[in-house]
N, C-alpha and C. Protein backbone atom coordinates (compact mmCIF):
# COMPACT_ATOMS: atom_id res chain seq x y z
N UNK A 1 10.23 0.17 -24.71
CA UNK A 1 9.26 0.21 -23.63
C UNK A 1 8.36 1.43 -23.82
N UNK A 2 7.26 1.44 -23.60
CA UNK A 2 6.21 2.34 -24.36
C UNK A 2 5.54 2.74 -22.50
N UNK A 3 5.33 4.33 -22.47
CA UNK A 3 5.50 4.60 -20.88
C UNK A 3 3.47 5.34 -21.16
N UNK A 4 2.91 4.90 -20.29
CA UNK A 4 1.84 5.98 -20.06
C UNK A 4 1.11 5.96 -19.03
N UNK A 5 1.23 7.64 -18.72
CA UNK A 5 1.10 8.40 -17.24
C UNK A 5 0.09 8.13 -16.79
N UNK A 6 -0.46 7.12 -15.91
CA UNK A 6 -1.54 7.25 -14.83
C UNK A 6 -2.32 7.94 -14.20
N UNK A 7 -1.09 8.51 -13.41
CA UNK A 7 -1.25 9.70 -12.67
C UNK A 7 -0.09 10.79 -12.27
N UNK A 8 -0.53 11.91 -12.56
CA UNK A 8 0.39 13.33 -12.57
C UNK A 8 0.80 13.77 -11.21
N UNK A 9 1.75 14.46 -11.19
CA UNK A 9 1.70 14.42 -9.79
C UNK A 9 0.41 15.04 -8.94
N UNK A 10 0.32 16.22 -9.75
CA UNK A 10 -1.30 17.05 -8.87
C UNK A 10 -2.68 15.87 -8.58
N UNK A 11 -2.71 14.49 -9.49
CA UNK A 11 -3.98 13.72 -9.50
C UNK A 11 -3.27 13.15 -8.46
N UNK A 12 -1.93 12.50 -8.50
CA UNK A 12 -1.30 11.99 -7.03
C UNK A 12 -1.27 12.59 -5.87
N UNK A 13 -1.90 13.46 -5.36
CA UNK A 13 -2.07 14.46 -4.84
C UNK A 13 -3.79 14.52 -3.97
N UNK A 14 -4.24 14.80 -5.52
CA UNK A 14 -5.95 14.35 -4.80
C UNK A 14 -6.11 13.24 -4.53
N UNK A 15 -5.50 12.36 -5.43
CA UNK A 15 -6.11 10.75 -4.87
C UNK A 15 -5.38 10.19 -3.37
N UNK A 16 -4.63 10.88 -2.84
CA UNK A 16 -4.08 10.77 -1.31
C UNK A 16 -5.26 11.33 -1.11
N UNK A 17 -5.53 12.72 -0.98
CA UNK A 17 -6.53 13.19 0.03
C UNK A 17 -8.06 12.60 -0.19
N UNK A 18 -8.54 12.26 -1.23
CA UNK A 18 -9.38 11.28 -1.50
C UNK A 18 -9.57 9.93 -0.59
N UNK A 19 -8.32 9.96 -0.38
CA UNK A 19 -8.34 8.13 0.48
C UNK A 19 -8.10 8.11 1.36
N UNK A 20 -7.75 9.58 2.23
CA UNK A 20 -8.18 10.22 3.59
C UNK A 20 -9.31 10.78 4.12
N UNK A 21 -10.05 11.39 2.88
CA UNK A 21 -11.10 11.74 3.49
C UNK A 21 -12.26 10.08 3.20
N UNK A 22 -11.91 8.97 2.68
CA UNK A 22 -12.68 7.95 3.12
C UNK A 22 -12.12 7.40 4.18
N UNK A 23 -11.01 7.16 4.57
CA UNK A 23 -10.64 6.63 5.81
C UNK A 23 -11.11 7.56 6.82
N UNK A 24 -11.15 8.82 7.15
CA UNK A 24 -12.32 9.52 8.25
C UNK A 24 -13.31 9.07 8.34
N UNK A 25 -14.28 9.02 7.05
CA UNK A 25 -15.82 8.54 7.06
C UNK A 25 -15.41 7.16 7.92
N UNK A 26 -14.79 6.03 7.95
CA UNK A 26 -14.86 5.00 8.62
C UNK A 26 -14.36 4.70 9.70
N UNK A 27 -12.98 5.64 9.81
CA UNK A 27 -12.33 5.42 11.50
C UNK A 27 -12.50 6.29 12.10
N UNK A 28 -13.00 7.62 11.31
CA UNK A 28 -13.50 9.13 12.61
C UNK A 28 -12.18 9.41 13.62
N UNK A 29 -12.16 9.30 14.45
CA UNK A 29 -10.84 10.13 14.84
C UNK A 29 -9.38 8.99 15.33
N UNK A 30 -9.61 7.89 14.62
CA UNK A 30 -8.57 7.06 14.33
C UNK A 30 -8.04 6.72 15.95
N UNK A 31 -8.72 6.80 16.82
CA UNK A 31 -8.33 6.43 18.31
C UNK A 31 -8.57 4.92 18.70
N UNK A 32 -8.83 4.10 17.66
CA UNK A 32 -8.72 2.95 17.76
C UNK A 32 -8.50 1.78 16.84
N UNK A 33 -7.18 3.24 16.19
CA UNK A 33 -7.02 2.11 15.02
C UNK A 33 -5.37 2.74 14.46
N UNK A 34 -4.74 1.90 13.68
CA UNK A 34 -4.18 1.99 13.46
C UNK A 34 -3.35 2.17 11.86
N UNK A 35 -2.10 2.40 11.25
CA UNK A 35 -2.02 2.08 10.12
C UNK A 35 -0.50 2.11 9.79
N UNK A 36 -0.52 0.68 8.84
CA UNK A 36 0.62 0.03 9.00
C UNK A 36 1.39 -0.05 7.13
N UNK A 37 2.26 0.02 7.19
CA UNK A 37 2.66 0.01 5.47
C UNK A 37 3.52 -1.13 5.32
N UNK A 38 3.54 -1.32 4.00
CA UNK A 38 4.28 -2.79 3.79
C UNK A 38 5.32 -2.51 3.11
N UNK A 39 6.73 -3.05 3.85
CA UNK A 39 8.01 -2.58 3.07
C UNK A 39 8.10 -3.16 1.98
N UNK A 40 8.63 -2.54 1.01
CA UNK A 40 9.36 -1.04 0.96
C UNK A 40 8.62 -0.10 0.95
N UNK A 41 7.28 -0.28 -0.32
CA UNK A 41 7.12 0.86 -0.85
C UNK A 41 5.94 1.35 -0.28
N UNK A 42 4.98 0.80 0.56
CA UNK A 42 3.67 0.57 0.71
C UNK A 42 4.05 1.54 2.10
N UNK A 43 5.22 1.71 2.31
CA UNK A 43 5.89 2.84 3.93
C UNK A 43 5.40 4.42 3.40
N UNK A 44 5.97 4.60 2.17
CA UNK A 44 5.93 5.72 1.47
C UNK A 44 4.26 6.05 1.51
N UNK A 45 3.42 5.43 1.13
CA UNK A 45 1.99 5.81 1.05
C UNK A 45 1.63 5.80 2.25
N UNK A 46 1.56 5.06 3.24
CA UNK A 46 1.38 4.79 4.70
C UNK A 46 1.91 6.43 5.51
N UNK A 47 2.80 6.96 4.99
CA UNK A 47 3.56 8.17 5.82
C UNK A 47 2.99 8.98 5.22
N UNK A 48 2.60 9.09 3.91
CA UNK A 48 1.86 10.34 3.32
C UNK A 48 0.35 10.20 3.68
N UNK A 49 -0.33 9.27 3.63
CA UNK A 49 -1.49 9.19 4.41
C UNK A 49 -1.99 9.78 5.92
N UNK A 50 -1.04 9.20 6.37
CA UNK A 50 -0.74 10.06 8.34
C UNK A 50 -0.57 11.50 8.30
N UNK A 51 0.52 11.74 7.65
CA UNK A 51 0.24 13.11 7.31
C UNK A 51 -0.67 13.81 7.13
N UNK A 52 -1.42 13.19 5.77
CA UNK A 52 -2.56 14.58 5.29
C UNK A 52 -3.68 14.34 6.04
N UNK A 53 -3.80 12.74 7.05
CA UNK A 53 -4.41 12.87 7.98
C UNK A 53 -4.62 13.93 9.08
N UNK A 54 -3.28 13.67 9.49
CA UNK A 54 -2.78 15.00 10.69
C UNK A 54 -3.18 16.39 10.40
N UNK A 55 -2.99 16.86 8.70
CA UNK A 55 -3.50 18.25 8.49
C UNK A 55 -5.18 17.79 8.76
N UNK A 56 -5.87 17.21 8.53
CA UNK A 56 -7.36 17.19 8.08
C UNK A 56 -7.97 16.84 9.34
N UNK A 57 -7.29 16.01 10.66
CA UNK A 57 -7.81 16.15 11.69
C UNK A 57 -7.27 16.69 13.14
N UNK A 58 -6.28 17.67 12.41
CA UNK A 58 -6.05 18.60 13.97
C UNK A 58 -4.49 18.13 14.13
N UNK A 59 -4.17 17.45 13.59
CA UNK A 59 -2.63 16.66 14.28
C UNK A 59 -2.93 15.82 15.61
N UNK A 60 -3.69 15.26 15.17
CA UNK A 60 -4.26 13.88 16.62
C UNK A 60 -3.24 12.48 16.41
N UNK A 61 -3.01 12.30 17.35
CA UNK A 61 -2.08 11.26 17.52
C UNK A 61 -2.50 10.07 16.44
N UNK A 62 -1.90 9.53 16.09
CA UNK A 62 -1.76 8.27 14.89
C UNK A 62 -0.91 7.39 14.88
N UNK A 63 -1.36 6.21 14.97
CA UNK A 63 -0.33 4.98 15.00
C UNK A 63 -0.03 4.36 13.77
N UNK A 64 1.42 4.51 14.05
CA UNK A 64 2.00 4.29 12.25
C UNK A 64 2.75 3.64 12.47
N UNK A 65 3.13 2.76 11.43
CA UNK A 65 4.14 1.29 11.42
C UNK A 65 4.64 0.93 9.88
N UNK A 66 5.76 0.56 10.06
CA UNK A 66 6.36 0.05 9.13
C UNK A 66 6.29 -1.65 9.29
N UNK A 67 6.31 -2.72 8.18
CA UNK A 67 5.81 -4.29 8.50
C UNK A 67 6.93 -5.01 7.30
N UNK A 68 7.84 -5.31 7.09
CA UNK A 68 8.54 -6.62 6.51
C UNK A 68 7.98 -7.69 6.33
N UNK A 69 7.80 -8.52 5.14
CA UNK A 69 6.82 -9.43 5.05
C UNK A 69 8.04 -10.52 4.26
N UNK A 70 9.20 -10.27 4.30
CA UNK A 70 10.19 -11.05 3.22
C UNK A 70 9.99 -12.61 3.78
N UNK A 71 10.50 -12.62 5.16
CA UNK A 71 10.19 -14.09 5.46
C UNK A 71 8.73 -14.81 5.65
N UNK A 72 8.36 -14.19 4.79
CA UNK A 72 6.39 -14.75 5.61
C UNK A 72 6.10 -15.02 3.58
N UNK A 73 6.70 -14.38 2.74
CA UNK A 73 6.39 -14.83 1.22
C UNK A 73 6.47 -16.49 0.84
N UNK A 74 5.77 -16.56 -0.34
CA UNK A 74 5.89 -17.76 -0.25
C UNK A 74 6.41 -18.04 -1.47
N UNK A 75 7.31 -17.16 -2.08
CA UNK A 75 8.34 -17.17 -3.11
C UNK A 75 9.65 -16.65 -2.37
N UNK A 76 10.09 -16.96 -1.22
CA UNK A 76 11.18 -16.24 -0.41
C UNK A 76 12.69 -17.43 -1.34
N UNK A 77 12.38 -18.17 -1.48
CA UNK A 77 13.10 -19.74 -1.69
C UNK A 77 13.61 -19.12 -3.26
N UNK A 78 12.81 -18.82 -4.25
CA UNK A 78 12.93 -18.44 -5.61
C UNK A 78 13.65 -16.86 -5.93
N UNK A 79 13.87 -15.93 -4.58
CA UNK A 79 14.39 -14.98 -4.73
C UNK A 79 16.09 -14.70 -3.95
N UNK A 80 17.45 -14.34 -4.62
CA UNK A 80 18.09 -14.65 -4.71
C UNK A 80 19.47 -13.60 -4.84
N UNK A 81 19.83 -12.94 -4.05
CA UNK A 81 19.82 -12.83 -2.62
C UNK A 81 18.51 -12.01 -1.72
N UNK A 82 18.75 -12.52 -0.80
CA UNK A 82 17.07 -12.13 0.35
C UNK A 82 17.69 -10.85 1.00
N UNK A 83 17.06 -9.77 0.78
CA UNK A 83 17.70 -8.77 2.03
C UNK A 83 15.94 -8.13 2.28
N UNK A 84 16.22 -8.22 3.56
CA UNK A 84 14.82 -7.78 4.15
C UNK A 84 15.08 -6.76 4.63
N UNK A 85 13.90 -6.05 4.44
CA UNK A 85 13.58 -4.00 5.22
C UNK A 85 13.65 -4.79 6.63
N UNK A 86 13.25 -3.56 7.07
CA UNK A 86 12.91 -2.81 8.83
C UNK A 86 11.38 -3.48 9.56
N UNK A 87 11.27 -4.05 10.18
CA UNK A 87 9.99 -3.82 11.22
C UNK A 87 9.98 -2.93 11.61
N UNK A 88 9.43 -1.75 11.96
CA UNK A 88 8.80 -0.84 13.02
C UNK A 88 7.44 -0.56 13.41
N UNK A 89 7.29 -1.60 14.32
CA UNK A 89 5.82 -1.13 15.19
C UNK A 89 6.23 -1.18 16.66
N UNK A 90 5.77 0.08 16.84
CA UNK A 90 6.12 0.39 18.09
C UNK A 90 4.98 0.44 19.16
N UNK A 91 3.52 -0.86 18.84
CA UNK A 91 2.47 -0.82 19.65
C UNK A 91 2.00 -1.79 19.59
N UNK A 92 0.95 -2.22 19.91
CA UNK A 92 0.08 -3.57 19.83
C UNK A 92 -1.04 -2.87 18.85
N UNK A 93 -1.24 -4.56 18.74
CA UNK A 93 -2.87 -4.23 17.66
C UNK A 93 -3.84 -4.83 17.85
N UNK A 94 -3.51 -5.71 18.99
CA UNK A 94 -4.79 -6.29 19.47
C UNK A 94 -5.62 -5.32 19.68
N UNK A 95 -7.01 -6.04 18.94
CA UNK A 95 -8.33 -5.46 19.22
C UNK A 95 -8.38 -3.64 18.23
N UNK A 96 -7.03 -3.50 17.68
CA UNK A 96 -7.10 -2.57 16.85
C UNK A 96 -8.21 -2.63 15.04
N UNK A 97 -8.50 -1.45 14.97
CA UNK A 97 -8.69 -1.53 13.35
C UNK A 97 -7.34 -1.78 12.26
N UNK A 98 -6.85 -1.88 12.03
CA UNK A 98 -5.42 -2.33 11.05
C UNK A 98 -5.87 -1.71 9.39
N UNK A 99 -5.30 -0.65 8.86
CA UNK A 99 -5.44 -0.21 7.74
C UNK A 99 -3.94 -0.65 7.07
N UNK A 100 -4.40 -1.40 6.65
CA UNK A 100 -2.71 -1.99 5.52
C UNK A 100 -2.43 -1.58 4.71
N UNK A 101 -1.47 -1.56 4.52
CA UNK A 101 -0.90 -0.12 3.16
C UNK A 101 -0.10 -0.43 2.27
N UNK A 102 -0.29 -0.63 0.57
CA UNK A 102 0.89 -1.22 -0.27
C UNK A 102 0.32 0.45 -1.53
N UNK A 103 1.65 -0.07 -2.30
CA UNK A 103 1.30 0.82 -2.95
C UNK A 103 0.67 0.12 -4.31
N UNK A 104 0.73 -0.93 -4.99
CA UNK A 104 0.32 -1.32 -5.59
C UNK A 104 -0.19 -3.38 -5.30
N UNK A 105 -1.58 -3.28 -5.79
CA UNK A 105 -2.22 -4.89 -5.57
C UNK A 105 -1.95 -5.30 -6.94
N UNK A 106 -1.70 -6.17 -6.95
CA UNK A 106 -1.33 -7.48 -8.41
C UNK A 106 -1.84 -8.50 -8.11
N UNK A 107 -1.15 -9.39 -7.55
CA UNK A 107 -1.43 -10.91 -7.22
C UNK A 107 -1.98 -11.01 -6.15
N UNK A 108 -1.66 -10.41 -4.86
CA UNK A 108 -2.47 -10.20 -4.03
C UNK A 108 -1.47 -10.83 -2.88
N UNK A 109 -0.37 -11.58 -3.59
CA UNK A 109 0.81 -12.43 -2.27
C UNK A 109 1.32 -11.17 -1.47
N UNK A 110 1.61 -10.56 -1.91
CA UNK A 110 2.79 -9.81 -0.64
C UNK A 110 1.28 -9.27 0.59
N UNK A 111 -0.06 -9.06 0.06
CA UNK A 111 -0.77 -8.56 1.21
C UNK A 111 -0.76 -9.92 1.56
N UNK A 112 -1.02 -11.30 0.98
CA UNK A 112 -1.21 -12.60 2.15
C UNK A 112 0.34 -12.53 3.15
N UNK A 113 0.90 -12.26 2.56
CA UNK A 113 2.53 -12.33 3.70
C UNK A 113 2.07 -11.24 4.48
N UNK A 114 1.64 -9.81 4.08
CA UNK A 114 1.72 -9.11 5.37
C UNK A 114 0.79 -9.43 6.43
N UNK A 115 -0.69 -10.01 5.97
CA UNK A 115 -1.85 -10.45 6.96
C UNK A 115 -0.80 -11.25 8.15
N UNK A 116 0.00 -12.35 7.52
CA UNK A 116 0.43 -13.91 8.01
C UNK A 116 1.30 -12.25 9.45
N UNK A 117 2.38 -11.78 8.31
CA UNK A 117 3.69 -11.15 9.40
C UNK A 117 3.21 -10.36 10.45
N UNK A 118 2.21 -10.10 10.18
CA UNK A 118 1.43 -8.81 10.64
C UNK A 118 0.81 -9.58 12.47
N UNK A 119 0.35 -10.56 12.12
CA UNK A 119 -0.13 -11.49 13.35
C UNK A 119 0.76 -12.13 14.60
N UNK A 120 1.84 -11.71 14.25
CA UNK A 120 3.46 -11.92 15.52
C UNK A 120 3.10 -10.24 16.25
N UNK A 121 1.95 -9.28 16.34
CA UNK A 121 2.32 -8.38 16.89
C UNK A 121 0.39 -8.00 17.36
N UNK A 122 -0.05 -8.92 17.39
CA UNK A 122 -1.57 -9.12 18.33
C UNK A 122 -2.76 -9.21 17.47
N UNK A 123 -3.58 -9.81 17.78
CA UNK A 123 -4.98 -10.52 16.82
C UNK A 123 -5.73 -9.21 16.17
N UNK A 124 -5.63 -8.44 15.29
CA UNK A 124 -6.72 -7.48 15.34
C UNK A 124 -8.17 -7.25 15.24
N UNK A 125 -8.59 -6.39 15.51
CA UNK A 125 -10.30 -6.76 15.19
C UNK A 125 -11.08 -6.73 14.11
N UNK A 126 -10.17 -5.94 13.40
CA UNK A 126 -10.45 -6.08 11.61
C UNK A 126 -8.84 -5.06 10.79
N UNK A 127 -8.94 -5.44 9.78
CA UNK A 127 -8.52 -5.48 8.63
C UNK A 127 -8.73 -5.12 7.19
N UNK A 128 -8.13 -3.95 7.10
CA UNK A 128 -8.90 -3.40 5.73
C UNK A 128 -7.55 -3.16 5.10
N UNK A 129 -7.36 -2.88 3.72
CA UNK A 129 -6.62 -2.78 2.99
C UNK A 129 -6.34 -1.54 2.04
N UNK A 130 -5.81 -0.74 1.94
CA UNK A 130 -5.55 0.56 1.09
C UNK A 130 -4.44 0.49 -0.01
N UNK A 131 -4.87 0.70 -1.14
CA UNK A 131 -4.01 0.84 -2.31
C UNK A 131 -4.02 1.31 -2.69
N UNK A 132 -2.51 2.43 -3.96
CA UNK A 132 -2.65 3.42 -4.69
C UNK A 132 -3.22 2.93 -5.58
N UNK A 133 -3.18 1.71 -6.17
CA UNK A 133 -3.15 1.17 -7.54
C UNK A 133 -3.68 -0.29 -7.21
N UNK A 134 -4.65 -0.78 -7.75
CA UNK A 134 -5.28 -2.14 -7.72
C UNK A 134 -5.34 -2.41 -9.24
N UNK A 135 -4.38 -3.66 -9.32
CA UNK A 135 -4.02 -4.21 -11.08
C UNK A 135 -5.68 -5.29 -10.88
N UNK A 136 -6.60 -4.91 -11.21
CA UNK A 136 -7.39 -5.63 -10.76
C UNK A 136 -7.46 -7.26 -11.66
N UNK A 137 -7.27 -7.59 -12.72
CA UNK A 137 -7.15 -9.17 -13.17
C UNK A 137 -6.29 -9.55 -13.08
N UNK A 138 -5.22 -10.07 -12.13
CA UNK A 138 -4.14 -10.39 -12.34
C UNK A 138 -3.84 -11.18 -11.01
N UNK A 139 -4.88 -11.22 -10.19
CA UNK A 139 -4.79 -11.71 -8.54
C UNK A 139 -4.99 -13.59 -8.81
N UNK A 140 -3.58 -13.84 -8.31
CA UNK A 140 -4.14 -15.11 -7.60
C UNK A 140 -4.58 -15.57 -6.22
N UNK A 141 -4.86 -14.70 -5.64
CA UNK A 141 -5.57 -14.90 -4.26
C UNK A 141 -6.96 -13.91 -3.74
N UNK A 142 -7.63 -14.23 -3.56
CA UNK A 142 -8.86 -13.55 -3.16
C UNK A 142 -9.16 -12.72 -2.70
N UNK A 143 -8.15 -11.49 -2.58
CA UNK A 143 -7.74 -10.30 -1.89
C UNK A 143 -7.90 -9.14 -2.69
N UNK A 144 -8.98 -8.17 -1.63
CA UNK A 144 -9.54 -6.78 -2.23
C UNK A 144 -9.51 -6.26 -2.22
N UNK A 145 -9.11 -5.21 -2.01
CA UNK A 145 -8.73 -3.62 -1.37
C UNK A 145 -9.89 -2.93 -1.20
N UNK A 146 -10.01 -2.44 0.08
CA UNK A 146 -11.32 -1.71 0.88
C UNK A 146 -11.08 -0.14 0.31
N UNK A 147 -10.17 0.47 0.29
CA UNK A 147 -9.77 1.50 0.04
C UNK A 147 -8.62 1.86 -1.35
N UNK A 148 -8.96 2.62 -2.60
CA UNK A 148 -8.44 2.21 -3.82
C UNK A 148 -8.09 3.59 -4.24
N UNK A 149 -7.10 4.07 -4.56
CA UNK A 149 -6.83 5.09 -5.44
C UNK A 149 -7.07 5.21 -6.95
N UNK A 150 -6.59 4.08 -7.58
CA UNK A 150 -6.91 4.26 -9.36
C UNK A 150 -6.68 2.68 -9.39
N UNK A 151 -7.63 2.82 -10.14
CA UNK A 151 -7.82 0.82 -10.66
C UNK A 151 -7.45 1.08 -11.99
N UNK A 152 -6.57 -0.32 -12.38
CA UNK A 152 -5.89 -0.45 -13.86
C UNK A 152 -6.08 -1.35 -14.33
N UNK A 153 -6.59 -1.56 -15.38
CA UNK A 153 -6.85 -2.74 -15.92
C UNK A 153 -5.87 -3.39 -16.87
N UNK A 154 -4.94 -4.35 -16.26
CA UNK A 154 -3.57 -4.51 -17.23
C UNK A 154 -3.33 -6.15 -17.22
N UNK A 155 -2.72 -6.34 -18.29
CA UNK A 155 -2.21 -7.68 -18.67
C UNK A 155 -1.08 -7.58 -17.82
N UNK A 156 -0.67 -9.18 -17.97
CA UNK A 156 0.15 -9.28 -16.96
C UNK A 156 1.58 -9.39 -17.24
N UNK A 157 2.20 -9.08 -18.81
CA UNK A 157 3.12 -8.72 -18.69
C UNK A 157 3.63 -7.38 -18.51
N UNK A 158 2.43 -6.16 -18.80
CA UNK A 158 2.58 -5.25 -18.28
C UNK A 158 2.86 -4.64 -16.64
N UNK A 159 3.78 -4.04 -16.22
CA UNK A 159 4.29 -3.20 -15.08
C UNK A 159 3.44 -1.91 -15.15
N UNK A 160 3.25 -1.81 -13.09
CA UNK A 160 3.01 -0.17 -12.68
C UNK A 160 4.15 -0.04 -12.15
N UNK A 161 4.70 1.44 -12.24
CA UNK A 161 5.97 1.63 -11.56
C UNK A 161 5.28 3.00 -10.76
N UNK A 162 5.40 3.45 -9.23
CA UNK A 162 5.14 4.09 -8.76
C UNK A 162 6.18 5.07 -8.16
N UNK A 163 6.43 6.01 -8.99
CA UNK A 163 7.43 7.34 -8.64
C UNK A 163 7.23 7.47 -7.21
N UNK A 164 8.23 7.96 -6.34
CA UNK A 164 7.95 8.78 -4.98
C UNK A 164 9.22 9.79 -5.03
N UNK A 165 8.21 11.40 -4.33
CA UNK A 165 8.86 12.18 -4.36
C UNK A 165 10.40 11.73 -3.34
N UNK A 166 10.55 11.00 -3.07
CA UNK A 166 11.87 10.48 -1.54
C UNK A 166 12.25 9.50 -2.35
N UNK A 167 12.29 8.63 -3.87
CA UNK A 167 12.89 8.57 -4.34
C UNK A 167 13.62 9.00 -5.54
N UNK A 168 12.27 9.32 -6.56
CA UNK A 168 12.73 9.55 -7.56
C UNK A 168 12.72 10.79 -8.15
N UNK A 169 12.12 11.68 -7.17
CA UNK A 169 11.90 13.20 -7.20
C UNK A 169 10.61 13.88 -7.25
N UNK A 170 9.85 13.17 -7.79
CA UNK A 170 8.53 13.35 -8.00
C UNK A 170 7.22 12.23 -8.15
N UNK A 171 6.53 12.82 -7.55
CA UNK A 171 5.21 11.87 -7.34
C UNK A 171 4.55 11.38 -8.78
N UNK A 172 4.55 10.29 -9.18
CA UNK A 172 3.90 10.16 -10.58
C UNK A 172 3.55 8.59 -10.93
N UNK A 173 2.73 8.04 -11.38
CA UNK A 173 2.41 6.38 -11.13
C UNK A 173 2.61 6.10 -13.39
N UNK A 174 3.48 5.66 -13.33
CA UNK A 174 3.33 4.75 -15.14
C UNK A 174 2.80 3.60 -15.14
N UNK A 175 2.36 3.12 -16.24
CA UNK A 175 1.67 1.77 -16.99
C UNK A 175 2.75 1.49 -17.88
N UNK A 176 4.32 0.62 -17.39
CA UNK A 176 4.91 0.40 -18.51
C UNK A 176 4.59 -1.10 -19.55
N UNK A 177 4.69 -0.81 -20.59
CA UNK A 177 4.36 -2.04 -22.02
C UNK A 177 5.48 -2.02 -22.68
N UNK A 178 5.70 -3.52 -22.97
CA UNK A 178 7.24 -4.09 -23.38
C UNK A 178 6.38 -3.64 -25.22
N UNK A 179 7.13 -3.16 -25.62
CA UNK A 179 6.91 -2.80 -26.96
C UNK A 179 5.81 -4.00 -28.34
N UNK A 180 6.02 -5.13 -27.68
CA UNK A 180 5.93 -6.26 -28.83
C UNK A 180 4.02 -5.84 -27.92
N UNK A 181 3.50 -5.97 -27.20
CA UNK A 181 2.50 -5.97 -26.38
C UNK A 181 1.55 -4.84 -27.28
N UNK A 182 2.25 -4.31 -27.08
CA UNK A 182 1.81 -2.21 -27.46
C UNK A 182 -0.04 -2.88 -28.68
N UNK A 183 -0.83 -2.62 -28.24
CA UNK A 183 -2.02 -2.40 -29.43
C UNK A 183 -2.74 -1.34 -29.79
């Protein structure tokens, strides 16, 4: 397996505050909006986002959520055993802005499951999407990300694997390639 670094931890670093200071330019003091991450991993970016929010606008209140999308996939049937994360939203979203949070776009299914899961908890008024990583040719569904950290341009037997300091010790994003691939 042939490994190469994306992003370091210090570029993992700016490209958070990068995708905070565009989420200001559009929600300004976030009092009518919200932001929600998609379990598992899409929680991890979602909590570091709020954060460097909180440093950059005073520590103003922020609505943050965790969203399970296992039963709303539409490969739930093909995966084997099913253990599903946590819901935690602890608000409504009707009539909210909704900033959705994964850490990496591919195909684009797990954001159609979170749109679908996401709608058992009130209609919102819009919908935007934030990613560390957008695999951009590789989507089978029509889904874009409004907000993008590093775009990769990868075949599709190639993997992103996204380090987090709360799991693996350190912040760091790879491009792994099965060796036979390698050009």
């Amino acid at each position: 397996m042939d490994k190469v670094l994306l992003l370091t931890p210090k570029a993992f670093d700016i490209t958070i505050t990068r995708l905070c200071h565009e989420l200001i330019e559009n929600h300004h003091d976030f009092s009518s909006s919200a932001i929600i991450g998609l379990q598992p991993r899409g929680t991890f970016l979602a909590r570091r986002i709020c954060n460097e929010l909180k440093k950059l606008l005073g520590d103003k209140p922020l609505l943050l959520g965790s969203l399970d999308v296992t039963f709303f996939r539409d490969d739930i049937r093909r995966k084997d055993p099913i253990i599903p994360s946590s819901t935690q939203i602890d608000f409504h979203i009707e009539n909210k802005k909704v900033i959705l949070v994964d850490d990496v776009l591919f195909t684009g299914r797990t954001i159609r499951s979170g749109l679908d899961a996401m709608l058992g908890f009130g209609r919102p008024e819009k919908v935007e999407l934030l990613v560390l990583i957008d695999r951009r040719y590789s989507r089978h569904l029509p889904i874009q990300a409004d907000y993008v950290g590093k775009e990769v341009d990868s075949i599709g037997s190639e993997r992103v694997k996204v380090e987090w300091k709360e799991t693996e010790g350190e912040d760091k994003v790879w491009l792994l390639r099965s060796l036979e691939n390698k050009s």
